[in-house]
PDB file of N, CA and C in Angstrom:
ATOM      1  N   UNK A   1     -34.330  31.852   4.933  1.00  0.00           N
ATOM      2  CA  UNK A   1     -33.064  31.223   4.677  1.00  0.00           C
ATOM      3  C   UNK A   1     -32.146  32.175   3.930  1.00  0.00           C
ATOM      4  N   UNK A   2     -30.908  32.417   4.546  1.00  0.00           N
ATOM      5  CA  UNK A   2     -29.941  33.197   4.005  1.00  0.00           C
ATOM      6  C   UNK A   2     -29.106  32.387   2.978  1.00  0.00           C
ATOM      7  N   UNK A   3     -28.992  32.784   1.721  1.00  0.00           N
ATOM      8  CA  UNK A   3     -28.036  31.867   0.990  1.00  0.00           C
ATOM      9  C   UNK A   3     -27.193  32.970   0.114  1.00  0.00           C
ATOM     10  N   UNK A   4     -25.627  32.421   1.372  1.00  0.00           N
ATOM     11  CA  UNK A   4     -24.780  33.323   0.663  1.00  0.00           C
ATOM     12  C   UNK A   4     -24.161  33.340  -1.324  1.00  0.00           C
ATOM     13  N   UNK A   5     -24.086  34.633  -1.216  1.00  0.00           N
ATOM     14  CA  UNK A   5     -23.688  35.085  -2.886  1.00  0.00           C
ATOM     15  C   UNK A   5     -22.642  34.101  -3.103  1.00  0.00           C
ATOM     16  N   UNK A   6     -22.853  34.073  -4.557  1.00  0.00           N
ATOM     17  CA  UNK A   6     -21.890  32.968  -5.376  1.00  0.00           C
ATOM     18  C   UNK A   6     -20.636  33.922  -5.422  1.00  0.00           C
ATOM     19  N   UNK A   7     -19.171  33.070  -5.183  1.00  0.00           N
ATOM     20  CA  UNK A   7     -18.018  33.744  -5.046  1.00  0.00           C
ATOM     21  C   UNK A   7     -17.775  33.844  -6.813  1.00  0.00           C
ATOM     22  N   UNK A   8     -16.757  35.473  -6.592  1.00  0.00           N
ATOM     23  CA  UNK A   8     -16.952  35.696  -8.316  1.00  0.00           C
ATOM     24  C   UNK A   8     -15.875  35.037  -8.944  1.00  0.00           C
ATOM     25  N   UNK A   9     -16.100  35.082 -10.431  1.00  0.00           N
ATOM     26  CA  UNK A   9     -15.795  34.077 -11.539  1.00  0.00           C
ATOM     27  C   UNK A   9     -14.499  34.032 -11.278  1.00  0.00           C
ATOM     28  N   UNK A  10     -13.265  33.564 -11.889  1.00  0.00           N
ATOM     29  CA  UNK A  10     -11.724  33.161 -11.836  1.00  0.00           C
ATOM     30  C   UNK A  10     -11.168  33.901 -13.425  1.00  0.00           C
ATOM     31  N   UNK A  11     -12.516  33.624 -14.352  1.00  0.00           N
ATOM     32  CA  UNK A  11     -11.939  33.926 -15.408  1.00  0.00           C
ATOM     33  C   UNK A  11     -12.422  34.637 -15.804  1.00  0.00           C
ATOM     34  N   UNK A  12     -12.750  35.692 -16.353  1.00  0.00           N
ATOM     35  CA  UNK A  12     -13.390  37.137 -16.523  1.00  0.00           C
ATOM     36  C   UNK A  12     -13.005  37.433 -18.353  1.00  0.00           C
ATOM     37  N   UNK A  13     -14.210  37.561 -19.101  1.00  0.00           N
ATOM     38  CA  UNK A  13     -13.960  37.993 -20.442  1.00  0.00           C
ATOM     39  C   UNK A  13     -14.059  39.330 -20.297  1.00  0.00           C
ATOM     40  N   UNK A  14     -12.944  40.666 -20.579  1.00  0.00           N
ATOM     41  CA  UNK A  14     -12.815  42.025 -20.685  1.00  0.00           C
ATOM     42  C   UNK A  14     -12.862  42.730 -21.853  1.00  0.00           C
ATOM     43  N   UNK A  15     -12.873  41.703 -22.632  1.00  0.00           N
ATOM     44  CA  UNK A  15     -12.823  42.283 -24.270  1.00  0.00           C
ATOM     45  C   UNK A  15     -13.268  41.223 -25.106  1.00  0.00           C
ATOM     46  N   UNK A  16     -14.495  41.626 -25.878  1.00  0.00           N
ATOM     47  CA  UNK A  16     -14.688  41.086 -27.367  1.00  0.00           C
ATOM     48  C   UNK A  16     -15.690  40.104 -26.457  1.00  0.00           C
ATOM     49  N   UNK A  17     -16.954  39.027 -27.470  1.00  0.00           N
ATOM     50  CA  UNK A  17     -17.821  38.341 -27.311  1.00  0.00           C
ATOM     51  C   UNK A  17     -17.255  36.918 -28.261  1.00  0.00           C
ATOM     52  N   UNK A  18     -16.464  36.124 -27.209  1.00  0.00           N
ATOM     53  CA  UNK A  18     -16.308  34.594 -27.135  1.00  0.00           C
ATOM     54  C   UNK A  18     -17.197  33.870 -27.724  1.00  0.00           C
ATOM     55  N   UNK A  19     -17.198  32.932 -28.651  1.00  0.00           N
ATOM     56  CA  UNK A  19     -18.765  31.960 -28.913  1.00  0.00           C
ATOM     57  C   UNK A  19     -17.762  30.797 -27.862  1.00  0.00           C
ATOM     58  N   UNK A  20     -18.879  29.698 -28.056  1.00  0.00           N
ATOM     59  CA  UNK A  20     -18.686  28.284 -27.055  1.00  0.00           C
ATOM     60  C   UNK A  20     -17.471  27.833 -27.289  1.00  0.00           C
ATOM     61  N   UNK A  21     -17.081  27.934 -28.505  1.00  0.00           N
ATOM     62  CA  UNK A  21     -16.141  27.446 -28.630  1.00  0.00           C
ATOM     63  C   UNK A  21     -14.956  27.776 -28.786  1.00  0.00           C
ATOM     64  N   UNK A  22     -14.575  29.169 -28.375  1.00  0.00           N
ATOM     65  CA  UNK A  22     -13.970  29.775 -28.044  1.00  0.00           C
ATOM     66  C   UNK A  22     -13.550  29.553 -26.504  1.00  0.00           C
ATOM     67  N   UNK A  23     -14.512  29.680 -25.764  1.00  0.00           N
ATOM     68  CA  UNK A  23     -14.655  29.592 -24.569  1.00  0.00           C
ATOM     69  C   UNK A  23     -14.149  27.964 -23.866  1.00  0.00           C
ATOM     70  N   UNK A  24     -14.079  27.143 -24.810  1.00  0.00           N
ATOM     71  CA  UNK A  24     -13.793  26.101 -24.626  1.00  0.00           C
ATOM     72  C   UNK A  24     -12.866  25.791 -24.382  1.00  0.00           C
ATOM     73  N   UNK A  25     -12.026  26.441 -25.676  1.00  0.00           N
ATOM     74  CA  UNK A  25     -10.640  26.271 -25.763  1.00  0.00           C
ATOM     75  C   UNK A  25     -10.300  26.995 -24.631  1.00  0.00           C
ATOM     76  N   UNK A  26     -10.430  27.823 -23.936  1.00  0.00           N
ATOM     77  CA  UNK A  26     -10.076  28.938 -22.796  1.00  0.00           C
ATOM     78  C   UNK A  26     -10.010  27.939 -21.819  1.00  0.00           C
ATOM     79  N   UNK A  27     -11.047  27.430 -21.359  1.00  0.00           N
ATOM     80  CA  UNK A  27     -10.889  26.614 -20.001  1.00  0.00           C
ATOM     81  C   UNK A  27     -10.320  25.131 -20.232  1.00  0.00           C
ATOM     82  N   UNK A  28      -9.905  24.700 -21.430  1.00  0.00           N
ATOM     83  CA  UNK A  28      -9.306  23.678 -21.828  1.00  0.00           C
ATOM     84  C   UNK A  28      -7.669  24.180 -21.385  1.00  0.00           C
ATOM     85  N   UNK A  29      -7.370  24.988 -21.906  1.00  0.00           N
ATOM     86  CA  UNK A  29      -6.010  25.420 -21.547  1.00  0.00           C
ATOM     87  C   UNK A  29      -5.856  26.007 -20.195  1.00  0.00           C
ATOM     88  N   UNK A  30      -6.203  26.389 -19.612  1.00  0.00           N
ATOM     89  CA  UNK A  30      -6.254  26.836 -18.128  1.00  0.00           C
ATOM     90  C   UNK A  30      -5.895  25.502 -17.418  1.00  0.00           C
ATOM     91  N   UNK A  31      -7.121  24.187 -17.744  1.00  0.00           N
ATOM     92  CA  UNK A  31      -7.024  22.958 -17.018  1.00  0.00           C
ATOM     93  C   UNK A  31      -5.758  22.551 -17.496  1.00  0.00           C
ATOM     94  N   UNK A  32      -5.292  22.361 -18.649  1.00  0.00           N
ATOM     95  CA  UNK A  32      -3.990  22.020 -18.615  1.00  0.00           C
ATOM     96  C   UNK A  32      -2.461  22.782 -17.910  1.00  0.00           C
ATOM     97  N   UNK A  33      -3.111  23.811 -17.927  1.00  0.00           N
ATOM     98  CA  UNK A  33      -2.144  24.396 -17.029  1.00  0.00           C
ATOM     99  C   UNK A  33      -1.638  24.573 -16.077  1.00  0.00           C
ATOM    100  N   UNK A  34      -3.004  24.136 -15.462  1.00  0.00           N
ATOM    101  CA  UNK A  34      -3.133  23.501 -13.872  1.00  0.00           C
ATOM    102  C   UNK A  34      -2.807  22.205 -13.619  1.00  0.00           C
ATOM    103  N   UNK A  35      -2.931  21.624 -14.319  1.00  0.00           N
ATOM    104  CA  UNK A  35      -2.409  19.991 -14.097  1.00  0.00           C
ATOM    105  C   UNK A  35      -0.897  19.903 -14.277  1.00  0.00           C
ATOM    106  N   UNK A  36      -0.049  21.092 -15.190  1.00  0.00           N
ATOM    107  CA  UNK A  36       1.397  21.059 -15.092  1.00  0.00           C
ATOM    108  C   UNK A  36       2.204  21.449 -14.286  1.00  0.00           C
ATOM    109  N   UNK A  37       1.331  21.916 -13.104  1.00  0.00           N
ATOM    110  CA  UNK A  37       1.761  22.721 -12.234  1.00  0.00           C
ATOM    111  C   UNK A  37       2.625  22.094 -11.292  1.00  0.00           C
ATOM    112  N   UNK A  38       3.875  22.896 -11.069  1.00  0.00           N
ATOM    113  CA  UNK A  38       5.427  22.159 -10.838  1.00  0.00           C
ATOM    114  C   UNK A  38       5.314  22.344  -8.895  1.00  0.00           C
ATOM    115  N   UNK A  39       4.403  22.812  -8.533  1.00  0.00           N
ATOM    116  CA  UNK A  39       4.367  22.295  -6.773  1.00  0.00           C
ATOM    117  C   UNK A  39       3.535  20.650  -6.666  1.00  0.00           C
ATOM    118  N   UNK A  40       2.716  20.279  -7.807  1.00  0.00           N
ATOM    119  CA  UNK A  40       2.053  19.282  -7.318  1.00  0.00           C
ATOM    120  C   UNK A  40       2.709  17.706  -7.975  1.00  0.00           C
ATOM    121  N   UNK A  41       4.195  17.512  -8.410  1.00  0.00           N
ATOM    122  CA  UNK A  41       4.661  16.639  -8.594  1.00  0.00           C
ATOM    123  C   UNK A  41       4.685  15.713  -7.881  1.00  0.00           C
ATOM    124  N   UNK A  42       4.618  14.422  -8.038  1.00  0.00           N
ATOM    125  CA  UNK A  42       4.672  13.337  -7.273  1.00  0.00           C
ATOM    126  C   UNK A  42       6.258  12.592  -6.871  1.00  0.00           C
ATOM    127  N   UNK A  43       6.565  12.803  -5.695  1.00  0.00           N
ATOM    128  CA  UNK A  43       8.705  11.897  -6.283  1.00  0.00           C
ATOM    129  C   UNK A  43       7.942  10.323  -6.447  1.00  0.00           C
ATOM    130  N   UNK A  44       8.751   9.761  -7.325  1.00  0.00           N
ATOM    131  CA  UNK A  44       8.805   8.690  -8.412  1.00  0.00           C
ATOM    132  C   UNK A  44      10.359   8.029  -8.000  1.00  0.00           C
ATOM    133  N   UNK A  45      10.488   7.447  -7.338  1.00  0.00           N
ATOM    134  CA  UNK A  45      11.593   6.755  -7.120  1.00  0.00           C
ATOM    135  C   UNK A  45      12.020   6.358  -8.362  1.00  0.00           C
ATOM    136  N   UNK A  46      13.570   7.103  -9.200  1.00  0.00           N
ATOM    137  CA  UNK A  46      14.131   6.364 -10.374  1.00  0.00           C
ATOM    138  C   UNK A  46      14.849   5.047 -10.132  1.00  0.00           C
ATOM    139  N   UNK A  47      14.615   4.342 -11.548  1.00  0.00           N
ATOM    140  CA  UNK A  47      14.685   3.182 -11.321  1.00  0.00           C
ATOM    141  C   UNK A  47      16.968   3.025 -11.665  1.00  0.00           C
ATOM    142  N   UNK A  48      17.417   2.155 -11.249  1.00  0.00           N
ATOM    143  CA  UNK A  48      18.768   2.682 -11.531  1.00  0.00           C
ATOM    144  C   UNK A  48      19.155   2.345 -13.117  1.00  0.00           C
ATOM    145  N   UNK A  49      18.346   1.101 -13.421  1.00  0.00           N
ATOM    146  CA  UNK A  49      18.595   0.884 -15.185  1.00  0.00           C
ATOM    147  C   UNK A  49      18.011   1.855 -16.001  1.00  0.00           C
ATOM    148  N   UNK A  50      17.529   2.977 -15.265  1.00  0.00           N
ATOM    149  CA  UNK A  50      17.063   4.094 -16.234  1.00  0.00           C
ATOM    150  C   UNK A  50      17.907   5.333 -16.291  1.00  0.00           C
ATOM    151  N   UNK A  51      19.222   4.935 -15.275  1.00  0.00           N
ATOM    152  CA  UNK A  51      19.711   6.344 -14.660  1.00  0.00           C
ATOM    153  C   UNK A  51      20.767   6.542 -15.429  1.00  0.00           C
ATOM    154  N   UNK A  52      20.553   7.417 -16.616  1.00  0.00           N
ATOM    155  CA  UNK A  52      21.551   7.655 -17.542  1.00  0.00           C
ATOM    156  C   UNK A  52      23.469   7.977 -17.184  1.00  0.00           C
ATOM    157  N   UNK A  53      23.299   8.298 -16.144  1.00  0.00           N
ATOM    158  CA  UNK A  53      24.590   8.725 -15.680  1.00  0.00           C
ATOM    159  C   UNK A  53      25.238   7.213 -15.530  1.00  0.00           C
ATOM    160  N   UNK A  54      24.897   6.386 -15.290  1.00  0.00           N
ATOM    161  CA  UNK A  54      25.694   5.324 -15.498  1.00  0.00           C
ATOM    162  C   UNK A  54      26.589   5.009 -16.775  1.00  0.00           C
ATOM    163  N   UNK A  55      26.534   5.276 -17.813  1.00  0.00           N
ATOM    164  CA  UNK A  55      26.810   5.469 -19.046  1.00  0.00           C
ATOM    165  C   UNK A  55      28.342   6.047 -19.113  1.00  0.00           C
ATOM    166  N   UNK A  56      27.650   7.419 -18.277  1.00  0.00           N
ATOM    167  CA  UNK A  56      29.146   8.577 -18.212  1.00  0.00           C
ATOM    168  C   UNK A  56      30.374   8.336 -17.563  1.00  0.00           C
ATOM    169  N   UNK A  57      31.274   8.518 -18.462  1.00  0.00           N
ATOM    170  CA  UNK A  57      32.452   8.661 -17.471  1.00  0.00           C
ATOM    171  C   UNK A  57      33.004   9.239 -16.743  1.00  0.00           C
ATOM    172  N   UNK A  58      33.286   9.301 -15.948  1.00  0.00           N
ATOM    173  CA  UNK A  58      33.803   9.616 -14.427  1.00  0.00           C
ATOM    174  C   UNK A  58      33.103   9.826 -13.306  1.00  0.00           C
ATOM    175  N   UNK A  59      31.925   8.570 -13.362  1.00  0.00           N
ATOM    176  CA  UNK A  59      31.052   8.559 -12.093  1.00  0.00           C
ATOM    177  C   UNK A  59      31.888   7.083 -11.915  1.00  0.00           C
ATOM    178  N   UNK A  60      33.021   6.765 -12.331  1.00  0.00           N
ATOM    179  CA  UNK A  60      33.158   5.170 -11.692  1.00  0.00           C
ATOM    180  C   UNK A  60      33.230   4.308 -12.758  1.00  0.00           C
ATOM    181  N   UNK A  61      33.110   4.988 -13.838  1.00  0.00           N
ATOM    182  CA  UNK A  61      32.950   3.771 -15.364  1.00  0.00           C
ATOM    183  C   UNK A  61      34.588   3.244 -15.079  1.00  0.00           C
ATOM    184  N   UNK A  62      35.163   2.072 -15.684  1.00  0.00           N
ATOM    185  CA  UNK A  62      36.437   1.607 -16.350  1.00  0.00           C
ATOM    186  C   UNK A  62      36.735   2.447 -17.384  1.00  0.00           C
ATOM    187  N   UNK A  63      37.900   2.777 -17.102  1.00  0.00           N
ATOM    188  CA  UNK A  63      39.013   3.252 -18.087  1.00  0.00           C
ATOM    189  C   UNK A  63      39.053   2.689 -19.255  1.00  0.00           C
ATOM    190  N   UNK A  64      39.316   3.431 -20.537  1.00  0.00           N
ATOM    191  CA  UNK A  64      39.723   2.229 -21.206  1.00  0.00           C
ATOM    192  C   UNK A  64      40.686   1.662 -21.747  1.00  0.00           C
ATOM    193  N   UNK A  65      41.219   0.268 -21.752  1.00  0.00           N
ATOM    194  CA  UNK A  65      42.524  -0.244 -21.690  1.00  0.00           C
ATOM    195  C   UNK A  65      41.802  -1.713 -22.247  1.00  0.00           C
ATOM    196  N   UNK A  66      42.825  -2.726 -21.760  1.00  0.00           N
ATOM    197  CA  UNK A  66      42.527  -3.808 -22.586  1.00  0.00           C
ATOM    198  C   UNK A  66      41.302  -4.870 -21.594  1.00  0.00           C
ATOM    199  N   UNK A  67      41.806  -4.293 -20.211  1.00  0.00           N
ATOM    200  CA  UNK A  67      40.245  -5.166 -19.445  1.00  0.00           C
ATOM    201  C   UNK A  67      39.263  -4.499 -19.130  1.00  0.00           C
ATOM    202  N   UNK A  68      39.183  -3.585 -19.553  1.00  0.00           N
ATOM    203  CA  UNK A  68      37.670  -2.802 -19.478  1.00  0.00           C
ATOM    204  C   UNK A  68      36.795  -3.178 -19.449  1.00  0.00           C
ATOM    205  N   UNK A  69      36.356  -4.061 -20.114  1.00  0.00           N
ATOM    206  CA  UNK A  69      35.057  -4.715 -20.573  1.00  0.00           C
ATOM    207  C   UNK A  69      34.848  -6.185 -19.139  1.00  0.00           C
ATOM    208  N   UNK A  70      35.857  -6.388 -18.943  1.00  0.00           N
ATOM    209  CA  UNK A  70      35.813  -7.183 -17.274  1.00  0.00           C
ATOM    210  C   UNK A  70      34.838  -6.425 -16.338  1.00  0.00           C
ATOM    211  N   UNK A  71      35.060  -5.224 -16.263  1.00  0.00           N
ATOM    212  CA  UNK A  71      34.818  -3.983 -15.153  1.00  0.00           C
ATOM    213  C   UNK A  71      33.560  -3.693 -15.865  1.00  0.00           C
ATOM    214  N   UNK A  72      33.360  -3.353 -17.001  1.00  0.00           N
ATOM    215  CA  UNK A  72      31.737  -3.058 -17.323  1.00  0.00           C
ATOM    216  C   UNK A  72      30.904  -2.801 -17.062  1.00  0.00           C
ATOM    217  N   UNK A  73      30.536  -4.180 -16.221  1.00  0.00           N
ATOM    218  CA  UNK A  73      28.867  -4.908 -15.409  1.00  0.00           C
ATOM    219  C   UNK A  73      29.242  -4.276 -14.406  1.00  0.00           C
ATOM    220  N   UNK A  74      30.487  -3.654 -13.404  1.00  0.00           N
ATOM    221  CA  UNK A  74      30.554  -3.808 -11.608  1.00  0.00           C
ATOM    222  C   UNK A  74      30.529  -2.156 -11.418  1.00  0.00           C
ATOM    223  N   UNK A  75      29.961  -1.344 -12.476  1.00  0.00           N
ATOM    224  CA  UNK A  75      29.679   0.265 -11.997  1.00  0.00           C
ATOM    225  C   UNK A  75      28.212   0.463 -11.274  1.00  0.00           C
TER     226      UNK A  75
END
């Protein structure tokens, strides 16, 4: 039975002798780094009561004058 060689390591120590817990922290931060990784985002449909631009003016807000507050709710 042929059993091919184990493919080599990802993370390679080149300098100095790591204890465990050293080493820990190493692949602790790697995994987090990988999990932040900005190709594997999910789209999240925003919700519109979260969509700050409603707020701002000149996407459509009322002016302000004396019926403004009529217009308010209809942006």
């Amino acid at each position: 039975m042929n059993v091919p060689p184990p493919p080599p390591p990802h993370v390679q120590v080149v300098r100095g002798v790591p204890d465990d817990v050293e080493l820990a922290a190493l692949v602790a931060g790697l995994v987090a780094a990988a999990a932040d990784a900005p190709g594997e985002e999910q789209d999240v449909p925003a919700s519109a009561w979260a969509d700050r631009r409603r707020g701002l003016r000149g996407d459509g807000s009322p002016a302000p004058g004396r019926d403004a507050w009529r217009w308010s709710l209809r942006g």
